[in-house]
Protein backbone atom coordinates (compact mmCIF):
# COMPACT_ATOMS: atom_id res chain seq x y z
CA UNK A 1 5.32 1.22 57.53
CA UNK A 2 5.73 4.98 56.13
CA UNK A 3 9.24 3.53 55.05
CA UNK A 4 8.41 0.40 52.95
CA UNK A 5 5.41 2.22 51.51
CA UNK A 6 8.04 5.21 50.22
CA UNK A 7 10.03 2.51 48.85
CA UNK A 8 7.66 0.86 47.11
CA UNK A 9 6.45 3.99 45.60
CA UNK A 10 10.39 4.90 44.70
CA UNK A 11 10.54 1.45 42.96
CA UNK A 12 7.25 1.89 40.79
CA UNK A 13 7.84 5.12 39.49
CA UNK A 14 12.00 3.32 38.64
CA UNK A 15 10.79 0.68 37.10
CA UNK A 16 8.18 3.14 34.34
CA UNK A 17 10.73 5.56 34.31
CA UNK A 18 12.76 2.30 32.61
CA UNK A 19 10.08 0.96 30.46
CA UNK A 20 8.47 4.06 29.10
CA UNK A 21 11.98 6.17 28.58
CA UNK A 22 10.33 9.11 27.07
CA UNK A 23 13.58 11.27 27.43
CA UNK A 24 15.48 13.21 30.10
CA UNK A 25 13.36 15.84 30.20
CA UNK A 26 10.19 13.96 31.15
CA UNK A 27 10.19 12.23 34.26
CA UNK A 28 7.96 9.82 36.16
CA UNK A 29 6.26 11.53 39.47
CA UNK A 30 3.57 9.31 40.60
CA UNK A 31 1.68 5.82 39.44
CA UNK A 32 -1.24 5.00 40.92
CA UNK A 33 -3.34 1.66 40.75
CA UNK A 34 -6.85 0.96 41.45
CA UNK A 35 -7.15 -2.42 41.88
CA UNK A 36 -11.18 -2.87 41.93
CA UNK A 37 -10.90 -1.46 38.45
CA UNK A 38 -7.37 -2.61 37.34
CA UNK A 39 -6.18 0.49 36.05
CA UNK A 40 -2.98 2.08 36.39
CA UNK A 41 -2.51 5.79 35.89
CA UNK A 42 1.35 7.02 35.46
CA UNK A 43 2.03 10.38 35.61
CA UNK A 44 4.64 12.18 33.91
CA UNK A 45 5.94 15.29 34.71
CA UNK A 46 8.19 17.86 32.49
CA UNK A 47 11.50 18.47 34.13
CA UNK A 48 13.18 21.17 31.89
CA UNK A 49 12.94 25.13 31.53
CA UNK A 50 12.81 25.45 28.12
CA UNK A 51 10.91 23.59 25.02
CA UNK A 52 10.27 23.72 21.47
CA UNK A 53 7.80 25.57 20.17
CA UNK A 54 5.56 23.44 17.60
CA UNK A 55 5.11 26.53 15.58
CA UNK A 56 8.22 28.83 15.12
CA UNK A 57 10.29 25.77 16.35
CA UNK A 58 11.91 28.74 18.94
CA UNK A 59 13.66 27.15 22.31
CA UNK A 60 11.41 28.99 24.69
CA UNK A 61 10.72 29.36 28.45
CA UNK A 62 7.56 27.38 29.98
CA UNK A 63 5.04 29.40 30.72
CA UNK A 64 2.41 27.37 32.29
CA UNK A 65 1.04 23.77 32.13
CA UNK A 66 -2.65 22.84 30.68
CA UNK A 67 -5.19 20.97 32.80
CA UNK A 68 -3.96 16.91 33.11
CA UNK A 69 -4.66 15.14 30.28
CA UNK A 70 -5.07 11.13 29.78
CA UNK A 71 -4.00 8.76 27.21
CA UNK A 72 -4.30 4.95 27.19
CA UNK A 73 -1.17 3.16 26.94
CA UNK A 74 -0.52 -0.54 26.31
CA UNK A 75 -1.38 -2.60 29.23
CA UNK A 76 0.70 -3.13 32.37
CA UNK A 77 -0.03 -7.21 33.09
CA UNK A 78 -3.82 -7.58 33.29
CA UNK A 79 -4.54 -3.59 34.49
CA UNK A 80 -5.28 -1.06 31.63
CA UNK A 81 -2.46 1.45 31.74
CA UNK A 82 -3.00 5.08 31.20
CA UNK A 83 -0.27 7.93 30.47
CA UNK A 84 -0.94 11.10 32.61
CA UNK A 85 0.61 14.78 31.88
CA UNK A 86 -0.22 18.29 32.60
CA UNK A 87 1.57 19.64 29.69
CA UNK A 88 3.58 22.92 29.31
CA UNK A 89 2.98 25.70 27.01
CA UNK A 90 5.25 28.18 25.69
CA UNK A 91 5.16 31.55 24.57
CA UNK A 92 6.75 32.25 21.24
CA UNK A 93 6.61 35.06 18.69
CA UNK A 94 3.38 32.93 17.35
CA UNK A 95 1.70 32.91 20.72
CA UNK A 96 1.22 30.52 23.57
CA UNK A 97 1.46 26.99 22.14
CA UNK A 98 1.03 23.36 23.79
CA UNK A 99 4.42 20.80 23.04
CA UNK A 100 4.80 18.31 21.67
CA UNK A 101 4.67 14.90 23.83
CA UNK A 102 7.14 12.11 22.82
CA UNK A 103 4.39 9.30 23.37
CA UNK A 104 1.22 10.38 21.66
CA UNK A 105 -0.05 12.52 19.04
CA UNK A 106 -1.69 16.34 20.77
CA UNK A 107 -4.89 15.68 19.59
CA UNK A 108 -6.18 12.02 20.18
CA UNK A 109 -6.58 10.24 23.75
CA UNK A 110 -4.23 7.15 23.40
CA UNK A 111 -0.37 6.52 22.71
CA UNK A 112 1.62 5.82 19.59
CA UNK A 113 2.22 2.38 21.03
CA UNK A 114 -1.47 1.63 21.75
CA UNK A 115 -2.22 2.46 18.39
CA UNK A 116 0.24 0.10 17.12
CA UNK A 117 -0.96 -2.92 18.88
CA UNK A 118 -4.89 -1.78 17.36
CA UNK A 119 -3.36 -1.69 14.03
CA UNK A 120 -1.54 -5.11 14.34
CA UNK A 121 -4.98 -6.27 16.17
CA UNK A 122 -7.11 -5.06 13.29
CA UNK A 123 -4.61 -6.67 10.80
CA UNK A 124 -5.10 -10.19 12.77
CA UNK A 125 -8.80 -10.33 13.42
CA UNK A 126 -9.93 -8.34 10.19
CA UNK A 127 -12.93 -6.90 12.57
CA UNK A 128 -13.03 -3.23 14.76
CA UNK A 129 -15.70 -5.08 17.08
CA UNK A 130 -13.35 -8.40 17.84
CA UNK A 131 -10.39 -5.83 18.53
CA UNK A 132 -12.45 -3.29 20.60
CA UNK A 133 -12.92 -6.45 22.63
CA UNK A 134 -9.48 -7.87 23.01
CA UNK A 135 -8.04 -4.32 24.13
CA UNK A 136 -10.90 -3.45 26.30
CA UNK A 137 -11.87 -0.38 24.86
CA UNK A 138 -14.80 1.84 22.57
CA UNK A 139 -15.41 0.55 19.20
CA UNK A 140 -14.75 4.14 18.43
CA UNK A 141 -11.83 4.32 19.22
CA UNK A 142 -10.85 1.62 17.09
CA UNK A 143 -12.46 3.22 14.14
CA UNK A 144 -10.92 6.32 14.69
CA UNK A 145 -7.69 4.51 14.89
CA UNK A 146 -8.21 3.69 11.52
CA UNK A 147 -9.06 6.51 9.52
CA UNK A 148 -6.40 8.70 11.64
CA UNK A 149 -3.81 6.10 10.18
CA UNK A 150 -5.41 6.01 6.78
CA UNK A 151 -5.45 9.92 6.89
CA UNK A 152 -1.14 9.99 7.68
CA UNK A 153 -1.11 7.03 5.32
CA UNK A 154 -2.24 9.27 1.83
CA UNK A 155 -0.55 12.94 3.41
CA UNK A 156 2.36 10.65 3.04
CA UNK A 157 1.75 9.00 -0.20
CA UNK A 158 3.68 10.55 -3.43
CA UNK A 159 1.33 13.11 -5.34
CA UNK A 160 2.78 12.71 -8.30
CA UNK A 161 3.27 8.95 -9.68
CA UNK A 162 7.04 8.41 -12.07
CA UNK A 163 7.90 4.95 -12.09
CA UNK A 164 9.39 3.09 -14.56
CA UNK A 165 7.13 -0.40 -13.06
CA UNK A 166 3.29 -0.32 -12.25
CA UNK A 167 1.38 -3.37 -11.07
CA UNK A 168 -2.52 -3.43 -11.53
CA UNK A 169 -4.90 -5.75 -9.81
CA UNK A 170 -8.59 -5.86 -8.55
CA UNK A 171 -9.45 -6.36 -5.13
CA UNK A 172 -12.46 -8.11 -3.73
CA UNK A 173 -14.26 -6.72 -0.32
CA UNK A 174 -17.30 -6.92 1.71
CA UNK A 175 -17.48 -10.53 0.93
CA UNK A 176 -16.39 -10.79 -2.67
CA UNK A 177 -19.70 -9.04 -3.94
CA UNK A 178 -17.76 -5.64 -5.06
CA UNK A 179 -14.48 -4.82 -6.21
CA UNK A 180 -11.65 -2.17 -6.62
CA UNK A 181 -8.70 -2.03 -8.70
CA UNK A 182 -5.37 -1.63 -7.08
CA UNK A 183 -2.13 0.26 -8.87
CA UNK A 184 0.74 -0.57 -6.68
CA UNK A 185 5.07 -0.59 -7.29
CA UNK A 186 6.24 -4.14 -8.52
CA UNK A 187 9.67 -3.60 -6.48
CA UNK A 188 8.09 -2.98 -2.93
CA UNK A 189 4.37 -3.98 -3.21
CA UNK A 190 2.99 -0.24 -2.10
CA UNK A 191 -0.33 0.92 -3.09
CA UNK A 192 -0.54 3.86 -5.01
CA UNK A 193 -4.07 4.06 -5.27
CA UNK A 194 -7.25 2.69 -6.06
CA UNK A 195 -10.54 3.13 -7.19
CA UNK A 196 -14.17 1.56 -7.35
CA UNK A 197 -14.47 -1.01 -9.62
CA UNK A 198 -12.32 -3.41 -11.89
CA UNK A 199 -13.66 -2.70 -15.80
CA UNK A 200 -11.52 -1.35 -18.54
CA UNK A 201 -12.29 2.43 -17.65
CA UNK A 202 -11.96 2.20 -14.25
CA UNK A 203 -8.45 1.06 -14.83
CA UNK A 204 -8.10 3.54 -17.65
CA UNK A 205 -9.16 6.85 -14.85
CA UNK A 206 -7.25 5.67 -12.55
CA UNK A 207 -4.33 5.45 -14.42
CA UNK A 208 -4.62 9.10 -16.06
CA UNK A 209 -5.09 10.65 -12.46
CA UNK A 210 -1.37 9.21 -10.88
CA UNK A 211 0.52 9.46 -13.87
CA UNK A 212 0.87 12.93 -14.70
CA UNK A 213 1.14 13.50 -19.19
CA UNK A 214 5.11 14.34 -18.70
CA UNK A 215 5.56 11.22 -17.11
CA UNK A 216 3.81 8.33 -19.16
CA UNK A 217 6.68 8.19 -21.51
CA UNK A 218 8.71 7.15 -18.46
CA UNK A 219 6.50 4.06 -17.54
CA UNK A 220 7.73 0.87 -19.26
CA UNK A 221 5.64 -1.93 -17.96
């Protein structure tokens, strides 16, 4: 009946609202499942008047919403699960921007989350095809998982190296036939960089580039 199908649809869009909690202002409005294909797509809808601006950072008005745009999400039992949103813009003294979205990065096609389990994937199998495989999607998406992360990774690394501690070691890769050495901190095992190759002025270039001349007094070991 028109009833039971109404509740059913009331409990689906509960029960996301629940898991994916992306914050009062975005709410669920519809999921819907295609069962030949076992997808789901949920679709989220912005509830306030007002957002951030990602420029000026300005609380402003919405002024319209973009076409709907689709990210893939982690999975929802055995049916791929896909976030749906037509997203607001706002006018600011900068313009007409698009917001930010709580579950995804503006520019890339899958969730925070979903990039998460590649990483931990990738981490486990040591091979992009193997992990395409086991989350039923594009190699390339894999592989731009990676470099996307590897790109945050060095914007977030320190540009300029003053540690008391440095630990150098060389690396082995594509099946032990070449190597790299690897400058990391002692006290919490991060890499600070690394370079081709594991002779004496390799180590020695590598070296001069992350420790800046005012510094190299500092290091002690």
């Amino acid at each position: 009946s028109k009833f039971v199908i109404k509740r059913i649809k009331m409990f689906s869009e509960d029960f996301f609202n629940l898991l994916l909690n992306f914050g009062e202002d975005w709410k669920v409005s519809t999921v819907k499942v295609n069962h030949e294909i076992e997808e789901v797509d949920v679709y989220i809808h912005y509830v306030g008047s007002q957002a951030k601006c990602p420029i000026t950072k300005e609380i402003c008005g919405i002024y319209d919403h973009r076409a709907n745009r689709r990210w893939r999400h982690l999975d929802t039992l055995q049916f791929k699960t896909y976030i749906n949103c037509e997203v607001p813009r706002v006018k600011s003294s900068k313009g007409t921007n698009t917001i930010k979205v709580p579950w995804a990065d503006n520019y890339e096609r899958h969730t925070y989350l979903f990039e998460r389990l590649t990483i931990d994937l990738l981490q486990a199998t040591k091979n992009q095809t193997a992990t395409a495989r086991l989350l039923r999607s594009g190699f390339n998406v894999v592989n731009r998982i990676i470099h996307s992360s590897v790109e945050r990774g060095l914007e977030r690394r320190p540009k300029d190296v003053s540690h008391k501690n440095l630990s150098i070691d060389e690396k082995s890769f594509k099946r032990g036939h070449s190597y790299v050495t690897v400058v990391s901190t002692p006290t919490t095992g991060v890499v600070i960089d690394i370079c081709e190759g594991r002779e004496k002025g390799s180590t020695t270039e590598l070296l001069e580039s992350i420790v800046l001349p005012e510094h190299r007094n500092k290091v002690e070991t």
